[in-house]
Protein backbone atom coordinates (compact mmCIF):
# COMPACT_ATOMS: atom_id res chain seq x y z
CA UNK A 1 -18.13 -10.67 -48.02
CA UNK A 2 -19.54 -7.27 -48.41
CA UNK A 3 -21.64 -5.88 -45.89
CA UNK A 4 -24.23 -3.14 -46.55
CA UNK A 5 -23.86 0.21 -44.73
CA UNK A 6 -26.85 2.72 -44.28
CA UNK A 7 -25.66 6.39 -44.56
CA UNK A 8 -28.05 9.37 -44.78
CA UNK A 9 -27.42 12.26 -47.39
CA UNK A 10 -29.52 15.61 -48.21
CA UNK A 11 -30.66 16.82 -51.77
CA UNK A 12 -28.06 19.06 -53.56
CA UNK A 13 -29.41 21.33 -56.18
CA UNK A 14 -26.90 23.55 -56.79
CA UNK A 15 -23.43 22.41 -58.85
CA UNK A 16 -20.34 24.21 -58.65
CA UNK A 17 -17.53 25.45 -56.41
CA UNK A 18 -19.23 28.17 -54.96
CA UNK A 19 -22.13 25.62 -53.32
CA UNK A 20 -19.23 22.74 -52.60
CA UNK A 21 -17.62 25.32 -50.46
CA UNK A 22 -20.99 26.38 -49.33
CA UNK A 23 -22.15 22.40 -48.21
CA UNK A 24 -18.11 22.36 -46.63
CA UNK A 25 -18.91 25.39 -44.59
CA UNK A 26 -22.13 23.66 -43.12
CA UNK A 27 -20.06 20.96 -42.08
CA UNK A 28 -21.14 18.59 -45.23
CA UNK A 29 -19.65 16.95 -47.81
CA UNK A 30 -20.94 16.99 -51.48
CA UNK A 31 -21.11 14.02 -53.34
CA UNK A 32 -22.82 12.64 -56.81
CA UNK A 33 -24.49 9.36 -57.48
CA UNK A 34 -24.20 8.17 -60.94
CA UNK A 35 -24.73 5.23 -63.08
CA UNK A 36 -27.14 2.54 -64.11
CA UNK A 37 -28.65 4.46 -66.57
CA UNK A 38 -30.21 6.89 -64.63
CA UNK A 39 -29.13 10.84 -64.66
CA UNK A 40 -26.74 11.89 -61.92
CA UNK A 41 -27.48 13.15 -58.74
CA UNK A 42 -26.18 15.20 -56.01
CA UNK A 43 -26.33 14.89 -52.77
CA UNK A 44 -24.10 15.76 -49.66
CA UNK A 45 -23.42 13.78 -46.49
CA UNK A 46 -22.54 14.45 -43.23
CA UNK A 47 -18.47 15.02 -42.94
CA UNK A 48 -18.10 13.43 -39.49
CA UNK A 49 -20.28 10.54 -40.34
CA UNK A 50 -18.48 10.21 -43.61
CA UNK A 51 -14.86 10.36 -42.04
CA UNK A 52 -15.48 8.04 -39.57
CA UNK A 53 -16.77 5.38 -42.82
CA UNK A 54 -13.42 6.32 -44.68
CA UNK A 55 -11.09 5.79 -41.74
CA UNK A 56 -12.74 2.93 -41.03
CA UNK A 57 -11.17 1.18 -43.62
CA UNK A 58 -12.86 -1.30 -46.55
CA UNK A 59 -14.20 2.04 -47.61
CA UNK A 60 -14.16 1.09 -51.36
CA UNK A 61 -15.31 -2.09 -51.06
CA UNK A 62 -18.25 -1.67 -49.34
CA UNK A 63 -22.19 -1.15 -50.46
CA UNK A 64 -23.94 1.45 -49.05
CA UNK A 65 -27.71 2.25 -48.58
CA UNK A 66 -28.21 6.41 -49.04
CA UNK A 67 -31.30 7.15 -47.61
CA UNK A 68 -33.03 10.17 -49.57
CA UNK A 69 -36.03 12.28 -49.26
CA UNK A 70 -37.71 8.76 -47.96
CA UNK A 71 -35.61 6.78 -51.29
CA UNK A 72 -32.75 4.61 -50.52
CA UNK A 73 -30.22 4.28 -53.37
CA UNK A 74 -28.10 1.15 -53.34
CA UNK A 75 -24.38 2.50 -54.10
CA UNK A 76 -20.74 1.87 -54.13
CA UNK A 77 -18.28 4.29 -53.24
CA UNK A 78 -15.68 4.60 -56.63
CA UNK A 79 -13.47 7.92 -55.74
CA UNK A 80 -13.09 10.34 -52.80
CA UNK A 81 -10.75 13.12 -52.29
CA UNK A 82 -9.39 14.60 -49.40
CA UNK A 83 -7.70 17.39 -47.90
CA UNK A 84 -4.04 16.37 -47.13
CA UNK A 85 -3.73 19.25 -44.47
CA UNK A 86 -6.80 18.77 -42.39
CA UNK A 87 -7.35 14.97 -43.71
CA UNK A 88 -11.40 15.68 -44.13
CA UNK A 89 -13.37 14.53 -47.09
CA UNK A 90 -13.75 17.34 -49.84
CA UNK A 91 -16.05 15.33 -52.63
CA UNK A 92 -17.30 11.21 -53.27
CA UNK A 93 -18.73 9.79 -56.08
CA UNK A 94 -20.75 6.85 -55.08
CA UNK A 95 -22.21 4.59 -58.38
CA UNK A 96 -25.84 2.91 -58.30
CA UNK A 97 -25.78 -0.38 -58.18
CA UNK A 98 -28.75 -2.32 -60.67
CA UNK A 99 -29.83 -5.83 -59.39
CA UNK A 100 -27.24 -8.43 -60.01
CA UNK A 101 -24.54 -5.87 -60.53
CA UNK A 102 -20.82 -6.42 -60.90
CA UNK A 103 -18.41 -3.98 -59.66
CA UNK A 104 -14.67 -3.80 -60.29
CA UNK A 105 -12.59 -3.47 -57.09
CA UNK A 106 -9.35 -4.19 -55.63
CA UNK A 107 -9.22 -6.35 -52.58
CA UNK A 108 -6.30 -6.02 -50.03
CA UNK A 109 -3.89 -8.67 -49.25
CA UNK A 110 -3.87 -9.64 -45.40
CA UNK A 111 -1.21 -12.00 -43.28
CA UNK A 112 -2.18 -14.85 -41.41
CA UNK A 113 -0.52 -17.22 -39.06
CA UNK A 114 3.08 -14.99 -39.28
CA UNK A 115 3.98 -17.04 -36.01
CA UNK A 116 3.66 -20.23 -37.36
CA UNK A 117 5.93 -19.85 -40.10
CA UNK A 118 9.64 -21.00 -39.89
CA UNK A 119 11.31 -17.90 -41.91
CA UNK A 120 10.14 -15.84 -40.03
CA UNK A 121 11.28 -17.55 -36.77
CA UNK A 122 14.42 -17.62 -38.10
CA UNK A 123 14.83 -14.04 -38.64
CA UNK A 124 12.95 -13.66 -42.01
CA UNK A 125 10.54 -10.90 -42.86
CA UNK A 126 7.56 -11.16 -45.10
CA UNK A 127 7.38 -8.81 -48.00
CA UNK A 128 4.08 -8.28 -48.97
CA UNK A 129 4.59 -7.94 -53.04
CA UNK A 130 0.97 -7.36 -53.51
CA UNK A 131 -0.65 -5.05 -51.42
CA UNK A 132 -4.33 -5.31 -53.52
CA UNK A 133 -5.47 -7.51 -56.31
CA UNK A 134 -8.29 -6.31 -58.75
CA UNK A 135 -11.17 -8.52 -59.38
CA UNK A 136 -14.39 -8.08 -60.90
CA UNK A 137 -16.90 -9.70 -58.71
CA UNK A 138 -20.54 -9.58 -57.96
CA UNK A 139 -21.65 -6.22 -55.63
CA UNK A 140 -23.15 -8.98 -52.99
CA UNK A 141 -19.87 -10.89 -52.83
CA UNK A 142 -16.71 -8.83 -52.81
CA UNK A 143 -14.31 -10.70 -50.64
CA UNK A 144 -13.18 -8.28 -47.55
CA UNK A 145 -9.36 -9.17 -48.03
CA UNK A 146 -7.68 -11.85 -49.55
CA UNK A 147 -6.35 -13.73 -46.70
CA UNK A 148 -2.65 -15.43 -46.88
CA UNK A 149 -1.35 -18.12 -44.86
CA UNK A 150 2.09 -18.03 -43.68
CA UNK A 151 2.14 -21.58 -41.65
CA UNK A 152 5.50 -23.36 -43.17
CA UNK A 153 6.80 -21.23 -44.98
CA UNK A 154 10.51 -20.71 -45.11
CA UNK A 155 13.25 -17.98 -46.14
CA UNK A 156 12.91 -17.15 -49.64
CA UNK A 157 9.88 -18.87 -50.80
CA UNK A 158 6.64 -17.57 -51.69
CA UNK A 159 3.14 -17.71 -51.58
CA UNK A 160 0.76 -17.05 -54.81
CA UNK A 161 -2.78 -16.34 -55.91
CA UNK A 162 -3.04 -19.75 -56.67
CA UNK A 163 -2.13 -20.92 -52.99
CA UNK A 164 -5.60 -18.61 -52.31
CA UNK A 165 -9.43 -19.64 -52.50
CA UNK A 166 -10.99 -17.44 -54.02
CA UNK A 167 -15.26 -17.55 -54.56
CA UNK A 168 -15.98 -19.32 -57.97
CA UNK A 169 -17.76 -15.96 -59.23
CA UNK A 170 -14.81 -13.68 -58.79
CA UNK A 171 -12.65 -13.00 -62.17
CA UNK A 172 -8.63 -11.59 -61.39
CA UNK A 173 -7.84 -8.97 -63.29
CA UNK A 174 -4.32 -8.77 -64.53
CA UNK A 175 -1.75 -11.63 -64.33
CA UNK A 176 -3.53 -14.74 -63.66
CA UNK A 177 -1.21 -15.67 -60.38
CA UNK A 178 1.09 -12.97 -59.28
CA UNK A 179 3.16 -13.60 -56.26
CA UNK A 180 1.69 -12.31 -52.79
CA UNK A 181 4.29 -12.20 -50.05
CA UNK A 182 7.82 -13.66 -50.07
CA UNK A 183 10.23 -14.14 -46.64
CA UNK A 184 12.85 -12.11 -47.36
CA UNK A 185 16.00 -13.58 -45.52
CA UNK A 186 17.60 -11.66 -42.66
CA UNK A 187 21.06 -9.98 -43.00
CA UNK A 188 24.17 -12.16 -43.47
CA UNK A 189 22.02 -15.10 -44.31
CA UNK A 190 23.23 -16.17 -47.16
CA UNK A 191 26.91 -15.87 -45.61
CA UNK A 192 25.99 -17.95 -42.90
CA UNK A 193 24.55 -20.32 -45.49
CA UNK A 194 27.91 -20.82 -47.19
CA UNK A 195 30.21 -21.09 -44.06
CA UNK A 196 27.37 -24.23 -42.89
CA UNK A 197 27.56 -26.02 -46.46
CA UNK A 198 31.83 -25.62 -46.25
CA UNK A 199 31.93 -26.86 -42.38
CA UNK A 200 29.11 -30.26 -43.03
CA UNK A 201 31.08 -30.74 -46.45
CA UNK A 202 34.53 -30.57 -44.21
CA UNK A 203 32.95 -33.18 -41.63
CA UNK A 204 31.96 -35.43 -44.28
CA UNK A 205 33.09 -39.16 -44.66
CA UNK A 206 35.43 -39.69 -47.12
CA UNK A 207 36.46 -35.56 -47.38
CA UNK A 208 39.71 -34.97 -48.96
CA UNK A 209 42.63 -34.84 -46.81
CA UNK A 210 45.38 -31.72 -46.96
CA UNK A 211 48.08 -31.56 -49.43
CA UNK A 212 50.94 -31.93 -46.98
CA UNK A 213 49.10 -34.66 -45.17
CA UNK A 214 48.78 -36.46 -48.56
CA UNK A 215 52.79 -35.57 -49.61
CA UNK A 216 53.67 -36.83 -45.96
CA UNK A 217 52.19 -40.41 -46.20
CA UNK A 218 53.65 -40.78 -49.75
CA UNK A 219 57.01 -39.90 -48.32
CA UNK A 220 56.44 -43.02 -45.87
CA UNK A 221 55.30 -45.22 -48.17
CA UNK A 222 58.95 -44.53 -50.00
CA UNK A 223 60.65 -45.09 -46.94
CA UNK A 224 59.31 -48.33 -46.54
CA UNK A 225 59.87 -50.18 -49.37
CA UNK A 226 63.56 -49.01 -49.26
């Protein structure tokens, strides 16, 4: 489940790209809080401290406790942006959080027990279909990954949302049980399928026996009654 994060931020007065470059300059990040009915406010945070958070993965999902002038403000991160060149935070928006607030998030898909299933052992790969599901969910209880367990399964079958348990107070949004991860089969598999089924079919009781093998014992059977 969600944990809660304390991060400290600064007052930030002044809007505009002129101060954002300013606060980027000083080695800060400027951010807004906005939402539950109160007017927006901006802040800016420390762009070490807030790297580290983002590259720490869960980012999204996780509450966090700003601590302002002496006020803490109970947020959630909804959008960053970042510089693709020097990978550093450029701007956040982080949304207040009310009591008994729900939030709308999307939860990543995880792997479990990849060794204990017998696809994979046999050369199979898991494609992960899914990567994130979106759920609305309380802001106390988001679920830090929706875990999926691999144990048994074979080449080309599936697992699905429905396989999952999910908390009773978290609502899927979008199809109601999408597929998760499937074990792709290896190369030449389904060759090597076909030439098994024709040899066991071949060793079979009762198989059918050659043409000339058939035409030969007729040819005896003639011979005979002569």
């Amino acid at each position: 489940m969600a944990s809660v994060n304390e991060l400290k931020a600064t007052a930030r007065p002044q809007a505009g790209k002129g101060a954002a470059r300013a606060e980027r300059r000083q080695g800060r990040v400027p951010a807004v809080i906005y939402g539950d009915n109160q007017p927006p406010l901006g802040i800016s945070v420390d762009q070490n401290e807030l790297r580290q958070r983002i590259f720490a993965g869960r980012f999204l999902t996780s509450i966090f406790e700003i601590e302002l002038d002496g006020a803490k403000h109970r947020v959630i991160p909804r959008d960053f942006q970042l510089d693709p060149l020097r990978e550093r935070a450029l701007h956040v928006d982080f949304m207040r959080l009310g009591k008994g607030a729900t939030v709308r998030v999307r939860v990543p898909v995880r792997l479990r027990n990849a060794e204990l299933s017998p696809g994979i052992k046999r050369g199979g790969t898991a494609n992960i279909v899914a990567h994130a599901i979106e759920m609305q969910c309380p802001a106390e209880a988001i679920p830090e990954a929706i875990n999926v367990d691999l144990a048994g399964l074979e080449i080309s079958y599936s697992r699905h949302l429905s396989d999952v348990a999910l908390p009773a107070d978290v609502r899927v949004i979008g199809p109601a049980n999408p597929t998760l991860v499937t074990i792709v089969p290896p190369s030449g598999y389904a060759e090597e399928m076909r030439a098994q089924a024709a040899a066991a079919a071949a060793a079979a009781p009762g198989a059918a026996a050659p043409a000339g093998g058939a035409a030969a014992g007729a040819g005896g059977a003639a011979s005979e009654k002569k």
